[in-house]
Protein backbone atom coordinates (compact mmCIF):
# COMPACT_ATOMS: atom_id res chain seq x y z
CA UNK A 1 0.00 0.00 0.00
CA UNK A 2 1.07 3.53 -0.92
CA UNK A 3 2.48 5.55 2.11
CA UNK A 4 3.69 9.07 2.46
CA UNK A 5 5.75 7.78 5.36
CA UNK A 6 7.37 5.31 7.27
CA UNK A 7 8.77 4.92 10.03
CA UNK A 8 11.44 2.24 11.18
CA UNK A 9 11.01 1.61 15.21
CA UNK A 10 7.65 2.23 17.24
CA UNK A 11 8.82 3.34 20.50
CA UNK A 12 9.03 6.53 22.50
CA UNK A 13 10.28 8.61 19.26
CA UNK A 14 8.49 6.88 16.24
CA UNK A 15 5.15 6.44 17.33
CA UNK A 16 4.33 10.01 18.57
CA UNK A 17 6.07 11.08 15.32
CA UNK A 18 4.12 9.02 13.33
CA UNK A 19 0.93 10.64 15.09
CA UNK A 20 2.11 14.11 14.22
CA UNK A 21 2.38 13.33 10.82
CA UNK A 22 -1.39 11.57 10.56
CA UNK A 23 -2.84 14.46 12.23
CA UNK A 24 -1.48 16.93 9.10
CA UNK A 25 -2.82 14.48 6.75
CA UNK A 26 -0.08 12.44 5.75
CA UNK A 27 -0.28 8.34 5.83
CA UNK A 28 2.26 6.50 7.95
CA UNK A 29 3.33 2.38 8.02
CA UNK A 30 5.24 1.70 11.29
CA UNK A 31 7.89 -0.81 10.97
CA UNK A 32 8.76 -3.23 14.27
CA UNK A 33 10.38 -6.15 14.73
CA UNK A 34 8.06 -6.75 17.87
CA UNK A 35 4.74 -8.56 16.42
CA UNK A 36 3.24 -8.64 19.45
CA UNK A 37 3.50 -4.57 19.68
CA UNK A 38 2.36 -4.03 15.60
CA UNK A 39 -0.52 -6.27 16.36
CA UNK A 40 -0.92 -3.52 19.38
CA UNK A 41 -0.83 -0.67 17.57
CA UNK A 42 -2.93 -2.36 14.68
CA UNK A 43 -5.82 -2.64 17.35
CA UNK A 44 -5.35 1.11 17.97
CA UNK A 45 -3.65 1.15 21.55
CA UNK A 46 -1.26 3.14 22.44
CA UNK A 47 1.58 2.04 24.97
CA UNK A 48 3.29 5.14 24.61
CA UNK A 49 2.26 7.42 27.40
CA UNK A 50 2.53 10.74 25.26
CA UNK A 51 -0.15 8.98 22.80
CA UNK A 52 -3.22 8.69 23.98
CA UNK A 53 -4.76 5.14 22.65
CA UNK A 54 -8.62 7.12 21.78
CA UNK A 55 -6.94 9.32 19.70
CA UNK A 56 -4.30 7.03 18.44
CA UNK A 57 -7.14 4.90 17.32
CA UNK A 58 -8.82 7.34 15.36
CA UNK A 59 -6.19 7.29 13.36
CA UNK A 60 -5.59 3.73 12.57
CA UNK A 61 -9.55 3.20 11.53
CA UNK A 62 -9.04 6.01 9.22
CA UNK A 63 -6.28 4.18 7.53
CA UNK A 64 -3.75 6.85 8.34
CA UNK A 65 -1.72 4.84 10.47
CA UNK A 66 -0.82 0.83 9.97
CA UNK A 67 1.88 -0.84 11.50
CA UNK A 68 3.58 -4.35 10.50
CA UNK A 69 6.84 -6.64 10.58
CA UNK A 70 7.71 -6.50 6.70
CA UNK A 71 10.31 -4.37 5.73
CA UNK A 72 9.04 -4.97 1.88
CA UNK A 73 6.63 -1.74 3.10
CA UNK A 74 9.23 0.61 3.00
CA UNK A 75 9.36 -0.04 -0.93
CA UNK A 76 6.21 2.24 -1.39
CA UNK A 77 6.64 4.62 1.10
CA UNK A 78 8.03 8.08 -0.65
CA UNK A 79 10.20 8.93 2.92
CA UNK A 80 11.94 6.60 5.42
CA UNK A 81 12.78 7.54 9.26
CA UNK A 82 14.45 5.70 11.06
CA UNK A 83 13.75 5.91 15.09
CA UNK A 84 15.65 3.17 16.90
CA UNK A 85 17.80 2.68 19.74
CA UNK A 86 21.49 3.53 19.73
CA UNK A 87 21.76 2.20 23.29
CA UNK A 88 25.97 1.77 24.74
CA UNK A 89 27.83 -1.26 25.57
CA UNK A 90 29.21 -2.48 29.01
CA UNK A 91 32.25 0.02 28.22
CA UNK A 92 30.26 2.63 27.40
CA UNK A 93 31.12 3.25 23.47
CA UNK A 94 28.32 3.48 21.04
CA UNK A 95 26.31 0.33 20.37
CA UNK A 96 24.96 0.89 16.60
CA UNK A 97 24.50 -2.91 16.17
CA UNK A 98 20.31 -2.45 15.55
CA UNK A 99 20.70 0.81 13.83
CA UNK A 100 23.19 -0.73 10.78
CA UNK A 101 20.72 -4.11 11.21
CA UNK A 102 17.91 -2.68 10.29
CA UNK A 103 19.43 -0.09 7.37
CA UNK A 104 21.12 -3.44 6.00
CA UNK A 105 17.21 -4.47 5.25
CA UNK A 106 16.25 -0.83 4.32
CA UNK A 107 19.19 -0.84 1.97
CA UNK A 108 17.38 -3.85 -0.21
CA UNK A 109 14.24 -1.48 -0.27
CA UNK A 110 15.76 1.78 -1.35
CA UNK A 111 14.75 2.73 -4.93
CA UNK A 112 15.60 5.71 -6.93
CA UNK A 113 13.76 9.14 -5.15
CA UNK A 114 13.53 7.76 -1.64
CA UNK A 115 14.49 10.03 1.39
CA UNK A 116 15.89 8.54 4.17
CA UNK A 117 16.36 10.29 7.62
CA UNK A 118 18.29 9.07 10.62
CA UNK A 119 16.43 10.42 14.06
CA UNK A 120 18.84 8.04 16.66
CA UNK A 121 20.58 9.79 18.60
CA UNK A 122 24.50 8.74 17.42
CA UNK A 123 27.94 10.31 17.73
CA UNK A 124 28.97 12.72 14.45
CA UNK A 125 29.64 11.01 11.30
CA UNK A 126 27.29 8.31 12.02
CA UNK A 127 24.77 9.27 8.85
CA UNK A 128 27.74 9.61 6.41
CA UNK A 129 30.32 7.31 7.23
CA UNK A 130 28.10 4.27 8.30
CA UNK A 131 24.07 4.72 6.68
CA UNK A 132 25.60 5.88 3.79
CA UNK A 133 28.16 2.95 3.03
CA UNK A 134 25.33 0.46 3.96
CA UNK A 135 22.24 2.00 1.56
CA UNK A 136 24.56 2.69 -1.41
CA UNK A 137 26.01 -0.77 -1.17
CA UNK A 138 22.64 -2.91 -1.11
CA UNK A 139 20.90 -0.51 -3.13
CA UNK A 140 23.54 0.06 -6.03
CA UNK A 141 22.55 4.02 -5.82
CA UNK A 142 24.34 6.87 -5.21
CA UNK A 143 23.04 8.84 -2.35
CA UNK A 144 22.50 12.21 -3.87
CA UNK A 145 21.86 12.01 -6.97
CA UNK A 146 19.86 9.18 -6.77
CA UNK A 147 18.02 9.51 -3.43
CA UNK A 148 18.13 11.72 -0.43
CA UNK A 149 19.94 11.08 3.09
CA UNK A 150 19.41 13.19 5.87
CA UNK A 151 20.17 13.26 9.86
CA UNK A 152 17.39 14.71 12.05
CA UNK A 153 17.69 14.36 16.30
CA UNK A 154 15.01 13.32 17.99
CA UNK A 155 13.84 15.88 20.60
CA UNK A 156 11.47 13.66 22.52
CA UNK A 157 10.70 14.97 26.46
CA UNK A 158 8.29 12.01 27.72
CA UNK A 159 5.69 13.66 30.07
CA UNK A 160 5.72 17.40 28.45
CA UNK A 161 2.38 18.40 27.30
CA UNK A 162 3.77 21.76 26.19
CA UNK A 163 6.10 21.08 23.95
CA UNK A 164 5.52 17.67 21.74
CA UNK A 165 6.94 16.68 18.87
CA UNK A 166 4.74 19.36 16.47
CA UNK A 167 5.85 22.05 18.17
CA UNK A 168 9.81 21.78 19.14
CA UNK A 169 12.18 22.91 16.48
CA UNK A 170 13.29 19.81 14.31
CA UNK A 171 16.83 20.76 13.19
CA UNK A 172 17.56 19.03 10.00
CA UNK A 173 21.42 18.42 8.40
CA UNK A 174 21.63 16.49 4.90
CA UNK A 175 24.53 15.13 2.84
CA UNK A 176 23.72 17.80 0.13
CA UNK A 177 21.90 20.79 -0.09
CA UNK A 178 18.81 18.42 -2.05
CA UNK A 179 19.18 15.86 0.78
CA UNK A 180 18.31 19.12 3.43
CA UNK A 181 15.53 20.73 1.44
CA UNK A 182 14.00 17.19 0.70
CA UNK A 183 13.91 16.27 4.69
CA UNK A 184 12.97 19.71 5.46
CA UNK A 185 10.00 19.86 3.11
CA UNK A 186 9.20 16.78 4.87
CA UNK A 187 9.02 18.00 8.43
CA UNK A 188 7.44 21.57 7.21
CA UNK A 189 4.55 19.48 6.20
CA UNK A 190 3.53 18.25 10.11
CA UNK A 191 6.53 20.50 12.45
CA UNK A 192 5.97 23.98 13.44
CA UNK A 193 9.32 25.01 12.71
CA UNK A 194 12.58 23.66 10.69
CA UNK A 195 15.85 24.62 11.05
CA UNK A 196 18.23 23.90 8.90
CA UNK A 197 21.92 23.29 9.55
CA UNK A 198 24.98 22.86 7.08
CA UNK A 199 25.84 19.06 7.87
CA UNK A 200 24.37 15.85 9.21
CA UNK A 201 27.34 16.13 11.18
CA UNK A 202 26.22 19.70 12.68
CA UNK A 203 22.62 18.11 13.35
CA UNK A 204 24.60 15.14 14.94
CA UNK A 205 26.69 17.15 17.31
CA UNK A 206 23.64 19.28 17.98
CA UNK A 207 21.46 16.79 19.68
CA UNK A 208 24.52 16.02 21.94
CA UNK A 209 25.24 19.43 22.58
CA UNK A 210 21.91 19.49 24.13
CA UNK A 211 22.06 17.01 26.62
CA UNK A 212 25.50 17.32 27.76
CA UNK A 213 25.14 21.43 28.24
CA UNK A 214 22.39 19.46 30.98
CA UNK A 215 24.55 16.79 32.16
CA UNK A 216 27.35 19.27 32.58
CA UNK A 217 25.00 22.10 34.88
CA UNK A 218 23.49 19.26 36.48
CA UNK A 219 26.84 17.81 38.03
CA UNK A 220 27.65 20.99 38.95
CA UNK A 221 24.51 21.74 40.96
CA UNK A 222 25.01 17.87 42.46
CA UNK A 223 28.73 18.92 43.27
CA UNK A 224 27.41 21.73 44.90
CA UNK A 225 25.06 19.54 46.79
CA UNK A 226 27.61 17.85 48.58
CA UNK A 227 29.76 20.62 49.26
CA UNK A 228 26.70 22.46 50.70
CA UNK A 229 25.95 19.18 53.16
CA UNK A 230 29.30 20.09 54.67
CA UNK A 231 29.29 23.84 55.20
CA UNK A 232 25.46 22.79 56.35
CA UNK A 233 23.88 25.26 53.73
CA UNK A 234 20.54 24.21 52.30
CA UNK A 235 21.47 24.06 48.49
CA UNK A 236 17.57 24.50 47.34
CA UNK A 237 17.26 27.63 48.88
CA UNK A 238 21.20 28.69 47.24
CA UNK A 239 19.56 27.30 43.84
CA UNK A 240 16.25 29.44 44.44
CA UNK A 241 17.78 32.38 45.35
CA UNK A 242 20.15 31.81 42.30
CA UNK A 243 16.94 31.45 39.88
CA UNK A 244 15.82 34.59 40.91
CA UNK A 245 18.67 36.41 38.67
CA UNK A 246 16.82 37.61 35.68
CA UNK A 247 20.15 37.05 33.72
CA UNK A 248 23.19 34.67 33.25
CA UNK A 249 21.97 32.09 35.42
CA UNK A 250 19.81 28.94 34.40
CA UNK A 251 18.59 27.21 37.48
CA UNK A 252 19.45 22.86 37.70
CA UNK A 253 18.47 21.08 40.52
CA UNK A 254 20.05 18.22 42.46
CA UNK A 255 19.16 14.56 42.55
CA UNK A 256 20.07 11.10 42.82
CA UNK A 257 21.33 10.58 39.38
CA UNK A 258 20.13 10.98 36.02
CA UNK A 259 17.59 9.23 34.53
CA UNK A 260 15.92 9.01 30.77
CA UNK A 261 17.36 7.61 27.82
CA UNK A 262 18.87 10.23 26.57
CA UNK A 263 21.67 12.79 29.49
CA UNK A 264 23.07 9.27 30.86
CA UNK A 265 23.98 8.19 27.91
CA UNK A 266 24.66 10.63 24.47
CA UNK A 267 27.88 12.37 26.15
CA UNK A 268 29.49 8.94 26.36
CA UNK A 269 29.04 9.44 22.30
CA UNK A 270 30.71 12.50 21.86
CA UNK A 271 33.95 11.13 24.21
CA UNK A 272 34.31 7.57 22.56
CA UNK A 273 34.35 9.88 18.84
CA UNK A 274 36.81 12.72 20.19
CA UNK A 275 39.55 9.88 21.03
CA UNK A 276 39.47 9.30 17.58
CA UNK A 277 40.60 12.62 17.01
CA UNK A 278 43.26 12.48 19.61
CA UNK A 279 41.06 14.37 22.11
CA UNK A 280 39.68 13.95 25.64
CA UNK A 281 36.59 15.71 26.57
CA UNK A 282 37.50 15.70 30.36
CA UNK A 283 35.08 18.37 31.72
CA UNK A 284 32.08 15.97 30.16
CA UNK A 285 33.55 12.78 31.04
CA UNK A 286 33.80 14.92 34.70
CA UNK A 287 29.84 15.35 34.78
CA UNK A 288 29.25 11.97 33.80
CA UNK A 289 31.94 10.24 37.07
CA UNK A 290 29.68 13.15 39.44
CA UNK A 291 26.58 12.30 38.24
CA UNK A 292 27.39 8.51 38.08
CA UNK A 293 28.13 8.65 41.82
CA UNK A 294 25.33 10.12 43.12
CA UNK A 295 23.21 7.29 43.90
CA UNK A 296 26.34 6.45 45.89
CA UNK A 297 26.39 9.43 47.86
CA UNK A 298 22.41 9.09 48.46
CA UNK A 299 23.17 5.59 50.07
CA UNK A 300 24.80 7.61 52.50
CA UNK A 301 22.70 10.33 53.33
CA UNK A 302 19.83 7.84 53.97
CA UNK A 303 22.64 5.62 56.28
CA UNK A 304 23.67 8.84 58.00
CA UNK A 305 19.99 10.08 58.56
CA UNK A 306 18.95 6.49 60.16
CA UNK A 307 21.94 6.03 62.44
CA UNK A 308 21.38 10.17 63.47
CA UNK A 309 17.83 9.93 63.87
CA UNK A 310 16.64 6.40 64.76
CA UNK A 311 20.28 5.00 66.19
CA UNK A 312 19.97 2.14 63.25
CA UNK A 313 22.26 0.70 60.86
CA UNK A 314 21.03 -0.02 56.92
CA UNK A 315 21.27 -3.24 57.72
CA UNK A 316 17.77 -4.53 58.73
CA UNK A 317 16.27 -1.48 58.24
CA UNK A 318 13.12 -1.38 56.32
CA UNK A 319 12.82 0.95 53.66
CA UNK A 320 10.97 2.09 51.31
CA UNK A 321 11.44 4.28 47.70
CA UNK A 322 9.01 6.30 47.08
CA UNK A 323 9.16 6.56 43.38
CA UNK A 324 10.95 4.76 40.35
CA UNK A 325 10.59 6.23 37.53
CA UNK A 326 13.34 8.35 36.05
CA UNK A 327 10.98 11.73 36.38
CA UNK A 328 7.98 12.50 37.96
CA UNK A 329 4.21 11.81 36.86
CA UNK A 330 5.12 8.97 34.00
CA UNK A 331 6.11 5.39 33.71
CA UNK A 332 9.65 5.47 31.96
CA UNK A 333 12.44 3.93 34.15
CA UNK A 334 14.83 4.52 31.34
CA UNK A 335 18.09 4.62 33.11
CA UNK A 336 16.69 5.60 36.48
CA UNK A 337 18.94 5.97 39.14
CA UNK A 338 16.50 4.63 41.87
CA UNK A 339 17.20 0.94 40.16
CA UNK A 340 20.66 1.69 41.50
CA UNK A 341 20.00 3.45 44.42
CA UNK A 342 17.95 0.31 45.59
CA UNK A 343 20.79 -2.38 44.35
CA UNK A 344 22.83 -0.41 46.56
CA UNK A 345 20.41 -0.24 50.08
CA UNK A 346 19.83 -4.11 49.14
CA UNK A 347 23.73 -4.82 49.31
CA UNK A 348 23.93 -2.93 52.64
CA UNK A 349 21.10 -5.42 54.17
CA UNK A 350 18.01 -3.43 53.95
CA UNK A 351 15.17 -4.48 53.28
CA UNK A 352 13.90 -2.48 50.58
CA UNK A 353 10.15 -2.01 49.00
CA UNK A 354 8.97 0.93 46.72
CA UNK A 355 5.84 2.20 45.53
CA UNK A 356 4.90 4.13 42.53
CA UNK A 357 1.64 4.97 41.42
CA UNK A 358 2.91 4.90 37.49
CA UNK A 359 5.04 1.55 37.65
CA UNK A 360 3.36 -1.22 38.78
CA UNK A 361 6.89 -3.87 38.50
CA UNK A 362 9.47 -4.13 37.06
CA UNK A 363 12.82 -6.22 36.22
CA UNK A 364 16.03 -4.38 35.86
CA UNK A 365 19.93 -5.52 36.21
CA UNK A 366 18.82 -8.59 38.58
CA UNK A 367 16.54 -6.26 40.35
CA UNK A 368 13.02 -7.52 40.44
CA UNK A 369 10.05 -6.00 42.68
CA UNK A 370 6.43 -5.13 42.66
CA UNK A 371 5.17 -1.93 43.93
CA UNK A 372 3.69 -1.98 47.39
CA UNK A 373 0.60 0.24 48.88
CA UNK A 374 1.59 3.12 50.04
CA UNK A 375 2.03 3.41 54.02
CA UNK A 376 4.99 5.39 55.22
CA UNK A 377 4.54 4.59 58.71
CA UNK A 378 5.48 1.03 58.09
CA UNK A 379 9.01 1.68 57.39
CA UNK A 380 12.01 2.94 59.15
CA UNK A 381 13.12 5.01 56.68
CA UNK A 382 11.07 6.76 53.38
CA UNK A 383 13.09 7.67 50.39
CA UNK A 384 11.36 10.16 47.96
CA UNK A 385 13.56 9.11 44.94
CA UNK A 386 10.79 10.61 42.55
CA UNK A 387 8.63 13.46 43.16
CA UNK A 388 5.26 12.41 41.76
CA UNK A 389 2.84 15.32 42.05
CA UNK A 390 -0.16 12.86 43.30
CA UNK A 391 1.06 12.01 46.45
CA UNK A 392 0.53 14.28 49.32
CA UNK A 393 4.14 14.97 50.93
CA UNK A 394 2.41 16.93 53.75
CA UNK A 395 0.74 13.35 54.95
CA UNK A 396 3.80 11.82 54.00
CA UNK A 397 5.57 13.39 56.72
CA UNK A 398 3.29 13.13 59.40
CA UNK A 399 2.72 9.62 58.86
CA UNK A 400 6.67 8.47 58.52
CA UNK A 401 8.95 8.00 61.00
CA UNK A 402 12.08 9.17 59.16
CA UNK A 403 11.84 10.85 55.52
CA UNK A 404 15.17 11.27 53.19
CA UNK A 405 13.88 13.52 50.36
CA UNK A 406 16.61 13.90 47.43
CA UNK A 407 13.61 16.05 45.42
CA UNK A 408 12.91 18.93 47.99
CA UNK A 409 9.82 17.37 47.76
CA UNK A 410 8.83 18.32 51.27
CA UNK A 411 10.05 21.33 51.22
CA UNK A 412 8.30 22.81 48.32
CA UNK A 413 5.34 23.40 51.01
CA UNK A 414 7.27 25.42 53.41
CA UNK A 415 6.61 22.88 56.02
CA UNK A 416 9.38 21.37 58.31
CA UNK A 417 10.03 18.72 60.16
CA UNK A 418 12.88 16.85 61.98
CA UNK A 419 12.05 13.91 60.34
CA UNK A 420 13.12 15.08 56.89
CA UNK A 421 16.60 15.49 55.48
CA UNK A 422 17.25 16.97 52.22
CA UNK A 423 20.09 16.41 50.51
């Protein structure tokens, strides 16, 4: 069947992309290697939070959206985006081993006038010195002259209802000046706004830019976390007076670690590709060691605040995390630092439960669990590793006998207690 579109990967980047372009009237296959989810997504539900399954379904009984297994689809499809995961290996350098997979199949699809747009998040030179090699070779084109090749980062935030994927700035960086007007027409069709840059190389670097400028600010304000927990200055109210400069200063908060699947992991790109060039990126591989350590430190501060305040060790104390996900109000635990905040209280002997209202159970590095009603009084010790805006931290900390809150989610209410520390 004729398609406007498709898309290669249905997850947290491809399906609400392939929504935006349905809703401005363009038709969309999604391609998956998971049956069970493109029999999903044939049925019309959604399990993408940011796409609501009513509306999603809408969409798929008006034959704007289909989804199946068969990469022979792509053949009749006029553009091709590709939205998978570019995940790292145990030593942290770039894992591209489903990306080049999957544009080995593409490459026996490609015909003369196809566009083809990377959205994966990858280190520079990924579009030009990998996709290209691959498509030309099983193809027998020329990408060019014979069809277009563009690089286009995904700018996904999971949970933002302000900005979606319609209305943040898709910056778009093609092999030629053709390749970039092609993919740019493209986007202008569904996307607010396009910008253009000179290189897929540019767009490449761009995307990382992005997350490590956070990374970076948010090891700093971490940093500052700990140094503040020794001079016994609250660092919220340092970052809130801070905020209040109408100038030079962007306000980051503190936390446990980074979470998502995109700051813990796309500076690690940009390091492993600078050594090639005889280069070492020390102030980001800096961010990532303070940021990697936080859970660490957080371990601490709840060991500290039970021997202080209850004269107990971790070891046999009951605890519970309040909160797993990697940000509040959704269900992604991409990467969230709670998994390893909880591997860590279980090593030190505590018996550790968690609730969250968005993540029923889950399974992650040898850490399975279920999420447990929520009753703070049960526990010695209540960890606010998320701050989910549904629960009421007022209650919270009348209820519990000893709160460690590594949000400032108790403090947001003015209200304090001896129970609590911050870190």
């Amino acid at each position: 069947m004729k398609r406007d579109v498709a898309i290669v990967g249905a997850g947290y980047v491809g399906l609400p992309l392939s929504q935006t372009f349905a809703r401005a009237g363009r038709t969309v296959v999604l391609v998956d290697v998971d049956a069970d989810r493109v029999a999903q997504l044939n049925e019309g539900k959604s399990y993408i939070e940011d796409v609501a399954s009513d509306g999603f379904a809408q969409l798929v009984e008006s034959g704007a959206i289909s989804a199946t297994t068969d990469y022979d689809e792509l053949r009749e499809a006029d553009a091709i985006l590709i939205a998978l995961p570019t995940p790292l290996s145990r030593q942290r350098e770039p894992d591209l081993t489903i990306l080049l997979a999957a544009t080995t199949e593409i490459s026996k699809r490609l015909r003369k006038g196809h566009l083809v747009v990377l959205e994966s998040t990858t280190y520079p030179g990924t579009t030009r010195e990998k996709l290209q090699p691959i498509l030309e070779e099983g193809s027998g084109l020329e990408a060019g002259p014979d069809f277009h090749l563009a690089f286009s980062p995904e700018r996904v935030d999971p949970g933002n209802r302000h900005w979606t994927t319609k209305s943040v700035t898709k910056v778009v960086g093609g092999i030629d000046v053709a390749s970039a007007e092609a993919a740019a027409a493209l986007y202008r069709s569904a996307i607010d706004t396009v910008h253009l840059v000179s290189s897929p190389e540019a767009a490449e670097l761009t995307k990382l830019l992005e997350n490590i400028f956070r990374s970076v600010n948010i090891a700093l304000v971490n940093e500052l976390a700990q140094l503040c927990d020794r001079m016994e200055i609250d660092v919220w109210e340092v970052v809130e007076a801070a905020a209040t400069k109408p100038f030079g200063f962007m306000s980051f908060q503190p936390g446990p670690g980074l979470g998502g699947h995109c700051i813990p992991i796309d500076p690690f790109y940009l390091t492993w590709k600078a050594r090639e060039y005889g280069f070492y990126t020390e102030f980001i591989e800096l961010a990532g060691k303070v940021n990697e350590s936080m859970p660490y430190y957080c371990r601490s501060l709840v060991s500290q605040a039970l021997n202080h305040s209850r004269q107990r060790s971790l070891s046999g104390s009951r605890i519970l995390v309040l909160g797993v996900a990697y940000k509040p109000d959704i269900a992604d635990m991409r990467e969230s630092p709670a998994v390893k905040l909880i591997h860590l209280l279980k090593n030190a002997g505590s018996d550790v439960s968690y609730h969250d209202p968005y993540i029923s159970e889950f399974e992650e590095n040898g850490v399975e669990m279920r999420s447990v009603p929520l009753d703070p009084g049960a526990y010695d010790c209540v960890v606010i590793v998320t701050d989910h805006e549904s629960v009421d931290y007022e209650q919270l900390v009348d209820d519990a006998q000893l709160v460690v809150d590594l949000r400032n989610a108790t403090g947001r209410s003015g209200k304090h207690s001896e129970k609590v520390w911050r870190l």
